[in-house]
Protein backbone atom coordinates (compact mmCIF):
# COMPACT_ATOMS: atom_id res chain seq x y z
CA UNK A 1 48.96 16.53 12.04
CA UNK A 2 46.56 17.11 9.30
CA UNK A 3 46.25 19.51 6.23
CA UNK A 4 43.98 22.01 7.91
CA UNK A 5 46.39 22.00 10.99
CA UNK A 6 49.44 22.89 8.98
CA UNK A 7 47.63 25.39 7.16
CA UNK A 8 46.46 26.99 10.57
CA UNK A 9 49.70 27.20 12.04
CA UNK A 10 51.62 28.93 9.02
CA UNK A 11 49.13 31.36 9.92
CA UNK A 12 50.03 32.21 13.34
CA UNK A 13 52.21 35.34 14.37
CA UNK A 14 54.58 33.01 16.24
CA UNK A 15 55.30 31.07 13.39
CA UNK A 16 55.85 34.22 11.47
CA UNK A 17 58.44 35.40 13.50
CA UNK A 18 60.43 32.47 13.66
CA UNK A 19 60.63 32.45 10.18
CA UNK A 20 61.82 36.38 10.43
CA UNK A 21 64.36 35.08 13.10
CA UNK A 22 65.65 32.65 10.96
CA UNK A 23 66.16 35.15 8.30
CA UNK A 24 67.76 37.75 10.40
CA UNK A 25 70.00 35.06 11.97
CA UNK A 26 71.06 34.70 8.49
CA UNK A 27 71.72 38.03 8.63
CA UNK A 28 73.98 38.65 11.51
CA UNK A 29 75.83 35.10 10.96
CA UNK A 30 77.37 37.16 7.42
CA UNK A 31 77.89 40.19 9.49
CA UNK A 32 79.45 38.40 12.22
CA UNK A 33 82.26 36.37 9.23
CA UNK A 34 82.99 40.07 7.94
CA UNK A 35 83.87 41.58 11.27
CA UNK A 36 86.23 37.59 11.95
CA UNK A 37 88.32 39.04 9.02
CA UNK A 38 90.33 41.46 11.59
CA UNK A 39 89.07 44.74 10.07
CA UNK A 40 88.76 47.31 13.04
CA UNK A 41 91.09 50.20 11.84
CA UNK A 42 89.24 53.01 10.10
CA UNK A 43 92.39 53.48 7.91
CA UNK A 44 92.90 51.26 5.10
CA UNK A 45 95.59 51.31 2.18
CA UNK A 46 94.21 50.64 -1.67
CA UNK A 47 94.78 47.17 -1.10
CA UNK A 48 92.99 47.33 1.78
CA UNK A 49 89.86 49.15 0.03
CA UNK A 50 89.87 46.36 -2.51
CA UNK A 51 89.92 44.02 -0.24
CA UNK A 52 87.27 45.77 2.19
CA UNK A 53 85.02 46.78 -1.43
CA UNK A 54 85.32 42.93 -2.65
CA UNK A 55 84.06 41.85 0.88
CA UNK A 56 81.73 44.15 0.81
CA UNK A 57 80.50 43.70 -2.24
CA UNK A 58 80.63 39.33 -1.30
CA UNK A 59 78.67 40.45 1.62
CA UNK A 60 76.12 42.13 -0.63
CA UNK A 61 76.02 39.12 -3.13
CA UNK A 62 75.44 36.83 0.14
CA UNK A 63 73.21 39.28 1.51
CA UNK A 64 71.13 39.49 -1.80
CA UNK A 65 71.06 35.48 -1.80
CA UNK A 66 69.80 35.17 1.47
CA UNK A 67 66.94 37.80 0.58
CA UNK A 68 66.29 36.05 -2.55
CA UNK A 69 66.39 32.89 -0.33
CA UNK A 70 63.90 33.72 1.85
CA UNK A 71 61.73 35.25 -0.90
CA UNK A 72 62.30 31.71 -2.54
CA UNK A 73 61.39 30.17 0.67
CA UNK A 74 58.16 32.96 1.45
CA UNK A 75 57.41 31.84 -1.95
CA UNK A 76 57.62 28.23 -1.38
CA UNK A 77 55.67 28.56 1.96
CA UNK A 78 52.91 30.21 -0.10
CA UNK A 79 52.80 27.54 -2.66
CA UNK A 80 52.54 24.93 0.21
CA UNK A 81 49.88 26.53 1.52
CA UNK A 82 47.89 27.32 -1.67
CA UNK A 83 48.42 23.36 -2.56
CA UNK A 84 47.48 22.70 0.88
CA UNK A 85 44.53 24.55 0.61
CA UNK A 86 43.47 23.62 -2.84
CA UNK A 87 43.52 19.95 -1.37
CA UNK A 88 41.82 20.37 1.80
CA UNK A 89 38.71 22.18 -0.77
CA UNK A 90 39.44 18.87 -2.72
CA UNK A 91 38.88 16.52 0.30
CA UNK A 92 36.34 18.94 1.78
CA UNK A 93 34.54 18.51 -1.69
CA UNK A 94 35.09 14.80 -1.60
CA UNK A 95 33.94 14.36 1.98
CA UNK A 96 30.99 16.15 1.18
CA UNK A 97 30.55 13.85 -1.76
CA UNK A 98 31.33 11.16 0.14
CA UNK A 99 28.65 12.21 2.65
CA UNK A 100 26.13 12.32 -0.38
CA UNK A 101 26.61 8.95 -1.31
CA UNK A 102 26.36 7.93 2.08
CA UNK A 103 23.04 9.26 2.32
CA UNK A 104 22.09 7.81 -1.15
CA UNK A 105 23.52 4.50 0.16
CA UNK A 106 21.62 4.26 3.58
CA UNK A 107 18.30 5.48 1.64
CA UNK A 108 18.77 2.46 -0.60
CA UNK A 109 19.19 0.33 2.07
CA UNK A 110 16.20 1.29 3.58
CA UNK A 111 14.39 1.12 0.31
CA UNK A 112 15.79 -2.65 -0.22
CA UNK A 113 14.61 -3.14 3.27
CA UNK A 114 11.08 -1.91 2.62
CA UNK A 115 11.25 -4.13 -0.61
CA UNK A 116 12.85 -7.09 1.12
CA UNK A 117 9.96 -6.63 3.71
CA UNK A 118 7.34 -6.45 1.30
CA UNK A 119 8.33 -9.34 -0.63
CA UNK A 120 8.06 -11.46 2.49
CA UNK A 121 4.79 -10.41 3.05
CA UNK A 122 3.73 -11.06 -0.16
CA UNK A 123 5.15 -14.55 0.03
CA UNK A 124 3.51 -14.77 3.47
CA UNK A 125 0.33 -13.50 1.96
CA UNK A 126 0.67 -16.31 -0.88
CA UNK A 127 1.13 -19.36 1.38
CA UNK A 128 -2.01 -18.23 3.44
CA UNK A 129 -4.00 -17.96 0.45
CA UNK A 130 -2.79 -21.20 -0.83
CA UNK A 131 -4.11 -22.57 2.45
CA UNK A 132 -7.14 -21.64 1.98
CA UNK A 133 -7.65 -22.17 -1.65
CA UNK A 134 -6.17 -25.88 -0.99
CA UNK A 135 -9.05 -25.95 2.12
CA UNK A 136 -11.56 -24.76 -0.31
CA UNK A 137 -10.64 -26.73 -3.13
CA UNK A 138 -10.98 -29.78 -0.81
CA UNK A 139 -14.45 -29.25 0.14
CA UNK A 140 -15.42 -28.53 -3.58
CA UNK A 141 -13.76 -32.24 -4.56
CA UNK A 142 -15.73 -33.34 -1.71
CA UNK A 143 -18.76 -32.03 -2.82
CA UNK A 144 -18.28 -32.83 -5.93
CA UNK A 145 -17.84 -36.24 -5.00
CA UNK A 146 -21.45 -36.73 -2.89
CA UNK A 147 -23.25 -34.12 -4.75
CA UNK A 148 -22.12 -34.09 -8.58
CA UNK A 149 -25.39 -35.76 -9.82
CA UNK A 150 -27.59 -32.48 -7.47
CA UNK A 151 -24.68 -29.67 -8.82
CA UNK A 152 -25.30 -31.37 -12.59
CA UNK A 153 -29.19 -31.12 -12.14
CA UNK A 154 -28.53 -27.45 -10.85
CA UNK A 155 -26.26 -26.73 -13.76
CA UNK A 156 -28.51 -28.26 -16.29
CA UNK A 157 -31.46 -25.81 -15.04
CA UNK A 158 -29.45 -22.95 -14.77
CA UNK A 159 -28.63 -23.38 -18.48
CA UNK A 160 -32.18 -23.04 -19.36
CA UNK A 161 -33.99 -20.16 -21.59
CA UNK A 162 -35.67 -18.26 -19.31
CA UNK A 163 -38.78 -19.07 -21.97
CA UNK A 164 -37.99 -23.03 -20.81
CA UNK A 165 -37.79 -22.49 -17.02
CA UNK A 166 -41.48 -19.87 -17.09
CA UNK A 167 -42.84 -23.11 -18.69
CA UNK A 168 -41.25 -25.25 -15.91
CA UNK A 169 -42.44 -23.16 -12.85
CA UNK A 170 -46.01 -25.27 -12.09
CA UNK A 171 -43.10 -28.72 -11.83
CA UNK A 172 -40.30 -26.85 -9.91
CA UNK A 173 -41.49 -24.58 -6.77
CA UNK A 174 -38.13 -24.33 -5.86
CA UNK A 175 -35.13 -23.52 -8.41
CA UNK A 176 -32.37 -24.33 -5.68
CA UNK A 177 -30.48 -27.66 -5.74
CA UNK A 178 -32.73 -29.15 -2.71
CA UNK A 179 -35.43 -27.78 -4.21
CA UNK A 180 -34.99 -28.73 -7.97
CA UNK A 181 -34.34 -32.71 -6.37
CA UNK A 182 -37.39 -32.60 -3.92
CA UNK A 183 -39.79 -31.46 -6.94
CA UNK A 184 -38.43 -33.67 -9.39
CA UNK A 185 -38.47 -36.52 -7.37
CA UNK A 186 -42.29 -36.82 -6.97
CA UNK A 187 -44.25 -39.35 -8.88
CA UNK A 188 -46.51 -36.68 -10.47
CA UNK A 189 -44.00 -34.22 -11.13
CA UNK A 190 -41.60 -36.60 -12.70
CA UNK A 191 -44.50 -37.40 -14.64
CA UNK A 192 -45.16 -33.87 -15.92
CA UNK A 193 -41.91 -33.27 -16.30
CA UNK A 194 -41.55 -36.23 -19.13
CA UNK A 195 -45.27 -34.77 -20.51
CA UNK A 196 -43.36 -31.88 -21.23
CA UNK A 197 -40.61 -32.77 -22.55
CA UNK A 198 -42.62 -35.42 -24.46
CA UNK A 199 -44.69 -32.31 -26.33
CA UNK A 200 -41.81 -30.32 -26.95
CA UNK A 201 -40.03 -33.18 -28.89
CA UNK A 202 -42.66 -33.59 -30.69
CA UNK A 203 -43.40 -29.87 -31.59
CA UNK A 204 -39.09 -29.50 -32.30
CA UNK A 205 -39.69 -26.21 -31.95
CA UNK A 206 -37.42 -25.84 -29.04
CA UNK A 207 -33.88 -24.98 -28.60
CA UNK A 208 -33.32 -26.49 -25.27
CA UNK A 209 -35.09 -29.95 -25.97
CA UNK A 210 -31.55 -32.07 -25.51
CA UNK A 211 -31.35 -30.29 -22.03
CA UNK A 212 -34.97 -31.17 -20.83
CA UNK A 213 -34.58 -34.54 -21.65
CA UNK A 214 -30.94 -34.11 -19.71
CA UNK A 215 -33.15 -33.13 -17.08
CA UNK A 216 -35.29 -35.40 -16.88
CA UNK A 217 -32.81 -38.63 -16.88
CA UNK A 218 -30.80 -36.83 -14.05
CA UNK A 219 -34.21 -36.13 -12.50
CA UNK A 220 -35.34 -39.87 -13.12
CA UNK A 221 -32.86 -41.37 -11.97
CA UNK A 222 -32.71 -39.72 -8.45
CA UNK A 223 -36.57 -40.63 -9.10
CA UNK A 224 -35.65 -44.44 -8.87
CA UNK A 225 -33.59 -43.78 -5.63
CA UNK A 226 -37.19 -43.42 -3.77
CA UNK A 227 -39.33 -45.72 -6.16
CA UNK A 228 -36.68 -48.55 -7.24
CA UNK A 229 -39.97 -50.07 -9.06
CA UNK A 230 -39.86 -47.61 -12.25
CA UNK A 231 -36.73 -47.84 -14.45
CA UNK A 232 -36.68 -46.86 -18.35
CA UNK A 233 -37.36 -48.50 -20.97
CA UNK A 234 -34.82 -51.00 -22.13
CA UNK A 235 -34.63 -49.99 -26.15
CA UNK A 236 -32.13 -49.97 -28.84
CA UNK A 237 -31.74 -48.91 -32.37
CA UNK A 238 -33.16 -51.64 -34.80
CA UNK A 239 -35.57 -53.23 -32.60
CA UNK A 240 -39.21 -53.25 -34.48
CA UNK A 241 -41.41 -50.58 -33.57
CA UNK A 242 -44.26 -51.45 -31.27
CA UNK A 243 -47.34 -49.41 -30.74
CA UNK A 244 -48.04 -50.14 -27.09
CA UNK A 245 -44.52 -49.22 -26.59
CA UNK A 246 -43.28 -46.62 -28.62
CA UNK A 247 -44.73 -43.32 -29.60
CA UNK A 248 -43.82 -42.47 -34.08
CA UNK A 249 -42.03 -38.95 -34.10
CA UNK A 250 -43.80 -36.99 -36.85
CA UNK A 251 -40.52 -37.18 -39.00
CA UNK A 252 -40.42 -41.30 -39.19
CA UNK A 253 -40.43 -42.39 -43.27
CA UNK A 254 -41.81 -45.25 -42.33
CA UNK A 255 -45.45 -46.70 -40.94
CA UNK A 256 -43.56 -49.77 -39.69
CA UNK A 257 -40.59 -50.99 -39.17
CA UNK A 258 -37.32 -51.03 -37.42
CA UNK A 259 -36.24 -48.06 -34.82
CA UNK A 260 -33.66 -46.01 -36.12
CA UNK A 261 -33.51 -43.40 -33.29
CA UNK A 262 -34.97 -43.08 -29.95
CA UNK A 263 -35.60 -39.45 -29.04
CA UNK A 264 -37.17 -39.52 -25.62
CA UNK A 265 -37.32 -42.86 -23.57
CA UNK A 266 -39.95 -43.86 -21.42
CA UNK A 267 -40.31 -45.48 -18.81
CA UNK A 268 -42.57 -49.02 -17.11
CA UNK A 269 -43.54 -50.13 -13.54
CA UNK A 270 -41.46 -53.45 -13.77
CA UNK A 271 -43.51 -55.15 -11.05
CA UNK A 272 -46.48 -54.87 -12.88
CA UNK A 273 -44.78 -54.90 -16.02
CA UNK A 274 -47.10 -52.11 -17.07
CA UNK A 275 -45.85 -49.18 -19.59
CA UNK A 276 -46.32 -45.77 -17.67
CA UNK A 277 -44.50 -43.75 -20.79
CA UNK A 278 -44.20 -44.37 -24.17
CA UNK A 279 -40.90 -43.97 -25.98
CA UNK A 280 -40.90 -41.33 -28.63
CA UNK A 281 -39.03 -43.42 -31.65
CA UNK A 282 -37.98 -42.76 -35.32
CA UNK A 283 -39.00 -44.95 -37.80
């Protein structure tokens, strides 16, 4: 039986009068051991009349402790049930606390579920995108691999003033990759291309002269690809300067003399052995 049970049934009228029954059965069981005593005659000696007033007054001692007995008892009843009561508030209280937490718990399940989900999703997200980056990253390598010399011409190019590539636009109709190759590649662009980079060496006036002449070697030797007959000039530092070969930069010390620097190579027809361009030389 539980706490709110108990509680309900001290409350009922039936209980009640038990407990009344009880107390009068009390009652007439004191009653009953005065009358066992043999006293019937209504006339009594002074012994007697003691002995009736002591009883009596027994009775009334007896009678007084079963009254305070059942207050004790009504009193004890009434603590039970205000103890009782105080703790079924208690576990009400706690139940409903209990009931909180049990909401708090399930929402942070469900929020560690939502997280847990997410976090799969993100890993799933991650491995698909590692895919493709690894798929992508292939065909770069590859690429790279058969096209690094057209992706370096681009890059070279693209890294030009935009004074540089105005002055470049009668050599290269085309600034793509395909179309940077299929200019350069022709015999009297590749030409041009070298005449200019020729006059701006010798001016040294401008700033991107090392990447024209990076240019042009990347361009030259895709050049060679189609006309295997045209190759640069073999030269190297300290060789003596020759005048059908080699073109005096403007800051040489000397008239004559051994090469100390080449700054722009040129380039010969080595079936006919004839010079087409002039290296430009310090001497």
């Amino acid at each position: 039986m539980s706490i709110n049970d108990l509680l309900t049934l001290l409350d009922e009228p039936q209980v009640k009068e038990k407990i009344k029954s009880f107390i009068s059965e009390l009652n007439k069981q004191a009653t009953a051991d005065y009358q066992d005593q043999g006293i019937e005659s209504s006339t009594f000696d002074n012994e007697q009349i003691k002995e009736l007033n002591k009883k009596n007054t027994d009775l009334r001692e007896e009678n007084k402790t079963v009254k305070e007995g059942k207050d004790e008892m009504f009193k004890i009843i009434q603590q039970l049930k205000d103890s009782l009561f105080s703790k079924n508030n208690n576990i009400s209280a706690n139940e409903t606390k209990i009931a909180v937490l049990e909401d708090d718990l399930s929402t942070l399940k469900s929020i560690l579920k939502n997280k847990e989900d997410e976090a799969k999703q993100e890993v799933q997200t991650r491995n698909d995108f590692k895919i493709k980056f690894d798929k992508l990253q292939a065909k770069i390598d590859w690429y790279r691999e058969h096209f690094s010399e057209d992706i370096q011409i681009q890059d070279i190019y693209n890294n030009l003033s935009e004074l540089t590539k105005t002055s470049l636009s009668g050599i290269f109709k085309s600034t793509s990759t395909s179309g940077l190759i299929v200019c350069g590649v022709q015999d009297k662009n590749i030409s041009n291309l070298w005449d200019y980079a020729k006059s701006e060496v010798i001016n040294g006036n401008n700033p991107d002269i090392d990447k024209i002449i990076l240019l042009f070697n990347a361009l030259f030797a895709r050049f060679t690809l189609a006309f295997p007959m045209y190759e640069l000039q073999h030269l190297a530092v300290g060789e003596q300067f020759d005048i059908q070969q080699h073109i005096k930069h403007n800051s040489s010390v000397n008239v004559s003399g051994s090469i100390k620097s080449v700054l722009l190579y040129g380039y010969l027809n080595i079936k006919t052995g004839k010079t087409i361009k002039q290296s430009i030389v310090i001497i």
